[in-house]
N, C-alpha and C. Protein backbone atom coordinates (compact mmCIF):
# COMPACT_ATOMS: atom_id res chain seq x y z
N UNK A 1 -7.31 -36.20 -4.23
CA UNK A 1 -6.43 -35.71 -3.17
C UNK A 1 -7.25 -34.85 -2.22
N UNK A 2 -7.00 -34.59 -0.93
CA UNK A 2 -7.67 -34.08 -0.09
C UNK A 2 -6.78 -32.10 0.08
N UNK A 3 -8.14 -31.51 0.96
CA UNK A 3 -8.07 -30.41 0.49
C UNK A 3 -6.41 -29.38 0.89
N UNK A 4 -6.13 -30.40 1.40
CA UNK A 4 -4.85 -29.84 2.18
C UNK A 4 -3.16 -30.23 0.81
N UNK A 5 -3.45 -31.46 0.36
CA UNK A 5 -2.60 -31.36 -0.73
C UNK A 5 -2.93 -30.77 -1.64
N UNK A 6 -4.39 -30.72 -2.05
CA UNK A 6 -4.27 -29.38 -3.40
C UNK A 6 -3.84 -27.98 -2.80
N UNK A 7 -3.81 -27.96 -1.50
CA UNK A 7 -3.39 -26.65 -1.09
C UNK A 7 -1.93 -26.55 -1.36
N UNK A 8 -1.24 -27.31 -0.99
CA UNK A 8 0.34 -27.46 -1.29
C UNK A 8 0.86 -27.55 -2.88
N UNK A 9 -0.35 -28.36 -3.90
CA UNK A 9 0.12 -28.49 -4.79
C UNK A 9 -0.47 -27.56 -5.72
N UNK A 10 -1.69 -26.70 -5.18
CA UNK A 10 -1.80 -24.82 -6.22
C UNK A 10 -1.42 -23.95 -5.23
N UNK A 11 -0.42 -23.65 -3.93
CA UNK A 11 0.24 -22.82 -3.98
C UNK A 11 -0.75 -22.11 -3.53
N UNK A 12 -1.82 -22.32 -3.02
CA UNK A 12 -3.04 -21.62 -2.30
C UNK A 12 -3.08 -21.74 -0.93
N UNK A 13 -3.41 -21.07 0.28
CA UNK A 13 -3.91 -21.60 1.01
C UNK A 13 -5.40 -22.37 1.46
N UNK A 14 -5.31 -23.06 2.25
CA UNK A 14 -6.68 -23.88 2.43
C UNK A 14 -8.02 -23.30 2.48
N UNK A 15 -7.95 -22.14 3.35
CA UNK A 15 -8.96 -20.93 3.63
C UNK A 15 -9.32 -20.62 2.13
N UNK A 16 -8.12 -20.35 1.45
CA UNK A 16 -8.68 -20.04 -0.08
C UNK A 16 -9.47 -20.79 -0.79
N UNK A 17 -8.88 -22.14 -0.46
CA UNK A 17 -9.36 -23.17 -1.29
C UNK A 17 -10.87 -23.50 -1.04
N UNK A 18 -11.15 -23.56 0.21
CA UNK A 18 -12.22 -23.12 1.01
C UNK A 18 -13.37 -22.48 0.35
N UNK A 19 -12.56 -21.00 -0.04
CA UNK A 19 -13.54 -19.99 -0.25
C UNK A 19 -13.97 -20.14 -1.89
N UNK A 20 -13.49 -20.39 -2.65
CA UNK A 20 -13.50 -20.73 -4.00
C UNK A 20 -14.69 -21.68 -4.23
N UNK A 21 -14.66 -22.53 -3.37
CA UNK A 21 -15.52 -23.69 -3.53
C UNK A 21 -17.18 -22.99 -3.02
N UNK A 22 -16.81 -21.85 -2.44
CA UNK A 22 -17.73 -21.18 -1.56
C UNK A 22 -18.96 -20.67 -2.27
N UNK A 23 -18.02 -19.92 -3.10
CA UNK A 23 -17.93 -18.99 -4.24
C UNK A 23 -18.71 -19.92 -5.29
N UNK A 24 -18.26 -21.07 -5.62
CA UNK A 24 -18.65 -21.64 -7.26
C UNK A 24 -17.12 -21.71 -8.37
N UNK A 25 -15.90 -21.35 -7.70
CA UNK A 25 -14.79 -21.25 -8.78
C UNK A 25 -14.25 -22.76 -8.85
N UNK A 26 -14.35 -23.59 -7.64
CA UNK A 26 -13.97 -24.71 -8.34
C UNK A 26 -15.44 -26.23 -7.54
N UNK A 27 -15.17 -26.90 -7.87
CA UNK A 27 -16.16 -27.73 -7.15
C UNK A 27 -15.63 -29.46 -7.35
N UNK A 28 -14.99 -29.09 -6.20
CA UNK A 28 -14.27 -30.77 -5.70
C UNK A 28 -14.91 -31.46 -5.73
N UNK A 29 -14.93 -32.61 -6.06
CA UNK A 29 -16.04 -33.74 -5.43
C UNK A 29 -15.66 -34.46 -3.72
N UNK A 30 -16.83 -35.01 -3.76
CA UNK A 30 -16.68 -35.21 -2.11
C UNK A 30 -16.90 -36.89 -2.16
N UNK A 31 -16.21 -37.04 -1.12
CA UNK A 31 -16.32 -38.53 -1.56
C UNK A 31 -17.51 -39.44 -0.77
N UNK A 32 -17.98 -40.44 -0.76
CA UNK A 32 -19.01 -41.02 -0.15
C UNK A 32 -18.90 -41.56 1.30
N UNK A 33 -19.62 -41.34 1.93
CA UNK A 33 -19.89 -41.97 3.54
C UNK A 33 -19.19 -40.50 4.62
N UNK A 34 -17.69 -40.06 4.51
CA UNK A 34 -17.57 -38.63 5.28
C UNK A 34 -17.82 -37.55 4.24
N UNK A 35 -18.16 -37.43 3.36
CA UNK A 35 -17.93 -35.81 2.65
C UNK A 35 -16.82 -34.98 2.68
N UNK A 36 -15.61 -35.69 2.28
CA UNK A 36 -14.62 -34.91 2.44
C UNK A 36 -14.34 -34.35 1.08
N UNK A 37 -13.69 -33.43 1.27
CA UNK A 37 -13.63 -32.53 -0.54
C UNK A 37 -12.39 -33.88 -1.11
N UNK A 38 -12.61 -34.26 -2.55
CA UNK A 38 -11.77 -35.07 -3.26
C UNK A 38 -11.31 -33.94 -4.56
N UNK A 39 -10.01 -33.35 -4.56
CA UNK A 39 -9.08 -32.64 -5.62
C UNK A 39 -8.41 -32.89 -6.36
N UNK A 40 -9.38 -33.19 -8.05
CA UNK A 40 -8.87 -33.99 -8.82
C UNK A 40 -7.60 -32.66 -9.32
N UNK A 41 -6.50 -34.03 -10.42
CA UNK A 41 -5.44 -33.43 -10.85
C UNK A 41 -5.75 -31.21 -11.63
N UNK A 42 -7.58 -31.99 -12.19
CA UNK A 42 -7.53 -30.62 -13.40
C UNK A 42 -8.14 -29.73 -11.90
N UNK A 43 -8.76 -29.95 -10.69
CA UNK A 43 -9.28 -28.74 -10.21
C UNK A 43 -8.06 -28.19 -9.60
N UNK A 44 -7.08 -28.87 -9.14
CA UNK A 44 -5.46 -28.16 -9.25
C UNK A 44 -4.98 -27.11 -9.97
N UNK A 45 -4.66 -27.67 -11.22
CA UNK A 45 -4.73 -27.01 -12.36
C UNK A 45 -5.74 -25.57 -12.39
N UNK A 46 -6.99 -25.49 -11.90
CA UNK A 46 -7.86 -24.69 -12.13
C UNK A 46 -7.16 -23.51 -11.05
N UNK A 47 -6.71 -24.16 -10.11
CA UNK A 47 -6.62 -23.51 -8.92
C UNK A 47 -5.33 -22.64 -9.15
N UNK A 48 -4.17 -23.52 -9.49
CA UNK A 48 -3.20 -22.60 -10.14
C UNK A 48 -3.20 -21.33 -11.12
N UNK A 49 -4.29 -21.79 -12.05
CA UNK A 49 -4.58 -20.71 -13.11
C UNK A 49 -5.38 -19.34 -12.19
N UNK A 50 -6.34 -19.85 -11.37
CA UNK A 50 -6.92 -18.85 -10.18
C UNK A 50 -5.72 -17.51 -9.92
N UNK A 51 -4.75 -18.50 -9.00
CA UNK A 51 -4.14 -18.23 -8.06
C UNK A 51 -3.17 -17.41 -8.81
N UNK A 52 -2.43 -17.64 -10.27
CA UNK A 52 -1.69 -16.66 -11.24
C UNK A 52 -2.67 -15.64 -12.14
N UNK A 53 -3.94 -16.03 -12.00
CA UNK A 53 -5.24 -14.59 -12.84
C UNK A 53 -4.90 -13.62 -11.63
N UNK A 54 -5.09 -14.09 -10.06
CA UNK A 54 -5.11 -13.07 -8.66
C UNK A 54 -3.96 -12.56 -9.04
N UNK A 55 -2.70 -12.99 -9.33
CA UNK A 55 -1.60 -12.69 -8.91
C UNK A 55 -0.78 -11.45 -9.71
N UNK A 56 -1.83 -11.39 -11.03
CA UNK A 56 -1.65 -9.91 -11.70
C UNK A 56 -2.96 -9.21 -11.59
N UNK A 57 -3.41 -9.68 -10.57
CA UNK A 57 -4.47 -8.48 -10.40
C UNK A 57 -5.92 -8.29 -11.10
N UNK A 58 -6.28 -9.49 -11.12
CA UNK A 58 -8.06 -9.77 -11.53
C UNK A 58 -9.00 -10.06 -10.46
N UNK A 59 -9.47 -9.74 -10.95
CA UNK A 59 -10.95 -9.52 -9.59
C UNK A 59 -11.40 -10.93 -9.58
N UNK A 60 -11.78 -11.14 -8.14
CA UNK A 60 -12.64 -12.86 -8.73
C UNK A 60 -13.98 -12.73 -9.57
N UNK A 61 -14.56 -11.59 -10.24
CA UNK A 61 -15.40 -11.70 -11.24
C UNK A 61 -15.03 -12.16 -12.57
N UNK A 62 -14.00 -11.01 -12.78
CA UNK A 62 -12.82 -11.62 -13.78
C UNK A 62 -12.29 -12.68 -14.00
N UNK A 63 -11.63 -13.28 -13.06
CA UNK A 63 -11.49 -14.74 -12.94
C UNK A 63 -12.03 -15.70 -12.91
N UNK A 64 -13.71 -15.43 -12.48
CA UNK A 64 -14.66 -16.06 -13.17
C UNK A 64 -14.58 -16.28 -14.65
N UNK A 65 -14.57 -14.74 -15.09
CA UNK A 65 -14.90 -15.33 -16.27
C UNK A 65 -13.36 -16.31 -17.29
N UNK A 66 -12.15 -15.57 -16.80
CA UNK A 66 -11.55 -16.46 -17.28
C UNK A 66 -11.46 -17.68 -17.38
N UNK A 67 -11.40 -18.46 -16.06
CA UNK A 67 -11.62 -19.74 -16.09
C UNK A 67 -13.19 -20.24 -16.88
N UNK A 68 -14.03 -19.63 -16.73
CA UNK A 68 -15.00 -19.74 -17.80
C UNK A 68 -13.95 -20.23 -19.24
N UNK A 69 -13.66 -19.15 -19.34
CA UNK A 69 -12.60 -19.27 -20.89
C UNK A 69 -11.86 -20.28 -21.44
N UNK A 70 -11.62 -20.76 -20.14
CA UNK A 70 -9.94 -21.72 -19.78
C UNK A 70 -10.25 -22.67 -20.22
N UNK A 71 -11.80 -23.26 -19.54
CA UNK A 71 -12.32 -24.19 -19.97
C UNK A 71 -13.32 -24.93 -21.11
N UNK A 72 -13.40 -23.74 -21.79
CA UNK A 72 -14.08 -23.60 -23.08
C UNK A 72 -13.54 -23.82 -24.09
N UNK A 73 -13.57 -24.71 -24.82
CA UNK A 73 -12.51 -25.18 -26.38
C UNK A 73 -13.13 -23.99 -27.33
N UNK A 74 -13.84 -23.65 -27.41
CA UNK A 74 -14.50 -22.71 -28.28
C UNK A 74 -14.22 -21.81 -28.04
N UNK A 75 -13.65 -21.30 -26.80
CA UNK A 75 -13.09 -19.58 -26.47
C UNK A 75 -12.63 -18.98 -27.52
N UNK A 76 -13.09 -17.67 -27.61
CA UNK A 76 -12.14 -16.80 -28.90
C UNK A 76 -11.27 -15.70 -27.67
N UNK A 77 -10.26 -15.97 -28.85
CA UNK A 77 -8.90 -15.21 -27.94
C UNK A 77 -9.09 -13.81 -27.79
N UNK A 78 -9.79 -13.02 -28.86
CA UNK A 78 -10.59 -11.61 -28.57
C UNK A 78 -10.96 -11.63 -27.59
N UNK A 79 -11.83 -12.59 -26.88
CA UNK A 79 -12.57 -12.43 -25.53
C UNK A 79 -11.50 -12.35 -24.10
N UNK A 80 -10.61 -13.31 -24.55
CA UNK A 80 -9.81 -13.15 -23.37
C UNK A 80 -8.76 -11.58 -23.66
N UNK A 81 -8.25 -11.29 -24.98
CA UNK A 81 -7.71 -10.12 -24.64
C UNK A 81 -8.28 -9.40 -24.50
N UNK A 82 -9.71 -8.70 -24.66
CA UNK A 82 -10.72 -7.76 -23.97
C UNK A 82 -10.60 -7.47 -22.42
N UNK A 83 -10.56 -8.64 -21.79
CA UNK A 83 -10.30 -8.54 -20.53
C UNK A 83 -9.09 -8.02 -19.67
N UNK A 84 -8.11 -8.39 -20.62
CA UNK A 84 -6.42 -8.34 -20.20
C UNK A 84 -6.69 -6.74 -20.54
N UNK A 85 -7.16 -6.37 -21.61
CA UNK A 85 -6.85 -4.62 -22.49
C UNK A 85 -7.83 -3.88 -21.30
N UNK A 86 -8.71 -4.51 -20.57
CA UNK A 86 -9.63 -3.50 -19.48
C UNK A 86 -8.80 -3.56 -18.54
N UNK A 87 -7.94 -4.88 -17.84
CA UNK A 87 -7.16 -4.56 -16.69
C UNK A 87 -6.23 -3.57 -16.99
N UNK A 88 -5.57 -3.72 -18.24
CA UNK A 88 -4.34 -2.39 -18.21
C UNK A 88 -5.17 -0.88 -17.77
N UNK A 89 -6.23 -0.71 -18.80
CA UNK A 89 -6.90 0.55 -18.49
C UNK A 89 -6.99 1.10 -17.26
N UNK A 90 -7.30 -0.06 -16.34
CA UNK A 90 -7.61 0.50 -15.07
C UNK A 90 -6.42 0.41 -14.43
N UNK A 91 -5.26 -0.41 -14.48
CA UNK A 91 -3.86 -0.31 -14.21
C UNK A 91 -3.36 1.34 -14.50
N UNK A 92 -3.80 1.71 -16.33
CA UNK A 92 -2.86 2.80 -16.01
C UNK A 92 -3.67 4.17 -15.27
N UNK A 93 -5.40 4.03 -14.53
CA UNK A 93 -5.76 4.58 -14.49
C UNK A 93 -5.36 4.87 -12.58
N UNK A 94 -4.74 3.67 -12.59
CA UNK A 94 -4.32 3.69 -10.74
C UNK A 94 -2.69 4.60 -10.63
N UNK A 95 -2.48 4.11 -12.04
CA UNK A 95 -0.80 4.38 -12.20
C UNK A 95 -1.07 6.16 -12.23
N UNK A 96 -1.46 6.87 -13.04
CA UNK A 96 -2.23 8.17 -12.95
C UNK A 96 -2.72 9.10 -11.48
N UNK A 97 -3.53 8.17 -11.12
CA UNK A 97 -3.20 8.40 -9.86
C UNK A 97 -2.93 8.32 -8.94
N UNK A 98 -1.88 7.16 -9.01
CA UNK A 98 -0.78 7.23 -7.93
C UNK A 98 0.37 8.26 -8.30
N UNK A 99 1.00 8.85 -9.50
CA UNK A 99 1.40 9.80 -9.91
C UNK A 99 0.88 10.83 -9.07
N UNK A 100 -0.42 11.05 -9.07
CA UNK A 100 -0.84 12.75 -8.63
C UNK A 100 -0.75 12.11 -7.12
N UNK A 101 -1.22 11.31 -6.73
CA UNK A 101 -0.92 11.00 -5.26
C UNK A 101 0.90 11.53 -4.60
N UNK A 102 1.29 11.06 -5.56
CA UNK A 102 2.88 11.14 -5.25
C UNK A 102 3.38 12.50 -5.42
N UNK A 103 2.78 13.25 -6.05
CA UNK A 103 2.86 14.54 -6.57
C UNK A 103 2.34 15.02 -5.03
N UNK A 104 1.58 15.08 -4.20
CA UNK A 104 0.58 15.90 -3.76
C UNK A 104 1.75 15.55 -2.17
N UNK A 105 1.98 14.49 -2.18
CA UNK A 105 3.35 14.08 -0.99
C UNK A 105 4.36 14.92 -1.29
N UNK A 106 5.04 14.65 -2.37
CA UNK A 106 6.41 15.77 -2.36
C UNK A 106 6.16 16.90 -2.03
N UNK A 107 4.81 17.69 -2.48
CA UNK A 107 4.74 18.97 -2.25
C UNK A 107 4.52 19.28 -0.88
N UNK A 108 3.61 18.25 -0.08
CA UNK A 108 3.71 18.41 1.27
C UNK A 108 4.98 18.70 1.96
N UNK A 109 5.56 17.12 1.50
CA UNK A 109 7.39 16.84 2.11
C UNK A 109 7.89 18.35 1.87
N UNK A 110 8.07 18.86 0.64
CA UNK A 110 8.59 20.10 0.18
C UNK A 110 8.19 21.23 1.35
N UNK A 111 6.95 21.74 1.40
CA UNK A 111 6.38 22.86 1.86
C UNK A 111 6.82 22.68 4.06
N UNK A 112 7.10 21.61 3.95
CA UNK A 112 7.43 21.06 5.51
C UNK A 112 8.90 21.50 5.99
N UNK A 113 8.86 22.57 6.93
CA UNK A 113 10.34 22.76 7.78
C UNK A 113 11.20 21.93 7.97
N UNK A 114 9.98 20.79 8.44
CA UNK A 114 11.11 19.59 9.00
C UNK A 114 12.01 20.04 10.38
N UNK A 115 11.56 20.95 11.07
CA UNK A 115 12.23 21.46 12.20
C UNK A 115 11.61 20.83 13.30
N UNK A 116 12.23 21.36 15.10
CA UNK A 116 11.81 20.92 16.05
C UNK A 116 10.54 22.19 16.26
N UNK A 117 9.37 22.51 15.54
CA UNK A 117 8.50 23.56 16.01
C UNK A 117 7.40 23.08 15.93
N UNK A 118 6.40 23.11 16.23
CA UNK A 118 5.02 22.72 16.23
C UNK A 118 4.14 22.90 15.43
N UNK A 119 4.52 24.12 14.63
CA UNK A 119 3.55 24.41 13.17
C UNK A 119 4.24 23.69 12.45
N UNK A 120 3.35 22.73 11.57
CA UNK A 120 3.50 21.73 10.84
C UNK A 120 2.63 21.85 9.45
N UNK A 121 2.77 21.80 8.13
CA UNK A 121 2.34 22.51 7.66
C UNK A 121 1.84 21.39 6.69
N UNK A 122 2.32 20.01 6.67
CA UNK A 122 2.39 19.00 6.52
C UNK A 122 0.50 18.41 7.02
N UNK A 123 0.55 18.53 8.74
CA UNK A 123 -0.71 18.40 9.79
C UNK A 123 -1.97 19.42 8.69
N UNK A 124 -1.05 20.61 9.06
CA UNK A 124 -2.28 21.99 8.63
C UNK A 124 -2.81 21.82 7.38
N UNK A 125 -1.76 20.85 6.07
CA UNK A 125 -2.49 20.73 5.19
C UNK A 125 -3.69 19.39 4.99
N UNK A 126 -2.98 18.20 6.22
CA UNK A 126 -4.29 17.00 6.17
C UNK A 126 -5.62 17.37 6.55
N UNK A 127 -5.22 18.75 7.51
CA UNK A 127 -6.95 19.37 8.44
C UNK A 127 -7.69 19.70 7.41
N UNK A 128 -6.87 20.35 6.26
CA UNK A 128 -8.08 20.83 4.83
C UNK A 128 -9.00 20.06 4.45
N UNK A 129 -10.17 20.61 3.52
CA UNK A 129 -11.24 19.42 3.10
C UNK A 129 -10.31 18.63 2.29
N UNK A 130 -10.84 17.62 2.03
CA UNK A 130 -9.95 16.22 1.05
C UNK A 130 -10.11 17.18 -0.50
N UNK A 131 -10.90 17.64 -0.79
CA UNK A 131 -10.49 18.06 -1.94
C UNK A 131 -9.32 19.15 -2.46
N UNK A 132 -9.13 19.63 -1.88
CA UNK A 132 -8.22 20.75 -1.18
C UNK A 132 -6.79 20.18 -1.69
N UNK A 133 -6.50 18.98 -0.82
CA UNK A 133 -5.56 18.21 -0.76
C UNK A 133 -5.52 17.17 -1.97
N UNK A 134 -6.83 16.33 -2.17
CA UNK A 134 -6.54 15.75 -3.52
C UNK A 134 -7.52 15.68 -4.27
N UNK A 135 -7.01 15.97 -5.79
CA UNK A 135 -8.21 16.47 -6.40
C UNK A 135 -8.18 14.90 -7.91
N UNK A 136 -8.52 13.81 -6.92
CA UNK A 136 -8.24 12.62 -7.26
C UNK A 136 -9.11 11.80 -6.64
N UNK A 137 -9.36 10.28 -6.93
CA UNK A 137 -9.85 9.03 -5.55
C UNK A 137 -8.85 8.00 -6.26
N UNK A 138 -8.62 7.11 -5.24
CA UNK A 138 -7.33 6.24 -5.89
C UNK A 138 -8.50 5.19 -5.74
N UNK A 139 -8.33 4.42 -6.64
CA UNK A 139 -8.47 2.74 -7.20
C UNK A 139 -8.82 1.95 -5.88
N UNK A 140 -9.29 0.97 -4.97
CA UNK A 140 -9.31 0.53 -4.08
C UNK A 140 -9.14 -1.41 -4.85
């Protein structure tokens, strides 16, 4: 199938599909005389599994290696929950601080008049050094 129905049929866009191939995550074959990408049924399949690893939040290194996994009859399931038990870590380590993030807003919201006056206390506290204000770095 050409690259525009595996796009429709993993729920990817084309650009993605694109970039994957870019990358090394999947590798279509191309067919003879134009070189057009040919998308067999399993690189579909691959692409879907991609596109639901992204969709809770794995890095395409990660997803490297899963599909590594996916496709390995020999995979041990330790290996793949190792990976799942590091995303939570760093899940609850965003969750943590998005907590103190959220913490550090109310107190602003709180400490703020909220009136028609010009001292803003809200402003006066973003002018502080960043540490001042958060004594955190959030997850990117």
């Amino acid at each position: 199938m050409n690259i525009g129905q595996a796009s429709v049929k993993s729920g990817l866009p084309v650009k993605t599909l694109r970039y994957y191939e870019e990358i090394g995550l999947v590798r279509p074959a191309r067919t003879e005389g134009n070189d057009y990408r040919d998308y067999s049924a399993s690189d579909v399949e691959h692409l879907r599994f991609l596109q639901r690893a992204r969709a809770v939040g794995f890095s395409l290194n990660v997803c490297r290696e899963l599909l590594d996994l996916y496709r390995d009859d020999n995979r041990r399931c330790s290996q793949v929950k190792a990976l799942v038990l590091e995303k939570v870590e760093q899940v609850e380590k965003q969750l943590h601080e998005l907590q103190a993030l959220r913490s550090v807003l109310i107190d602003m919201a709180d400490s703020c008049a909220g009136d028609d006056s010009s001292n803003c206390s809200i402003i006066e506290t973003l002018a502080q050094p960043a540490p001042a204000i958060m004594p955190f770095t959030l997850v990117e």
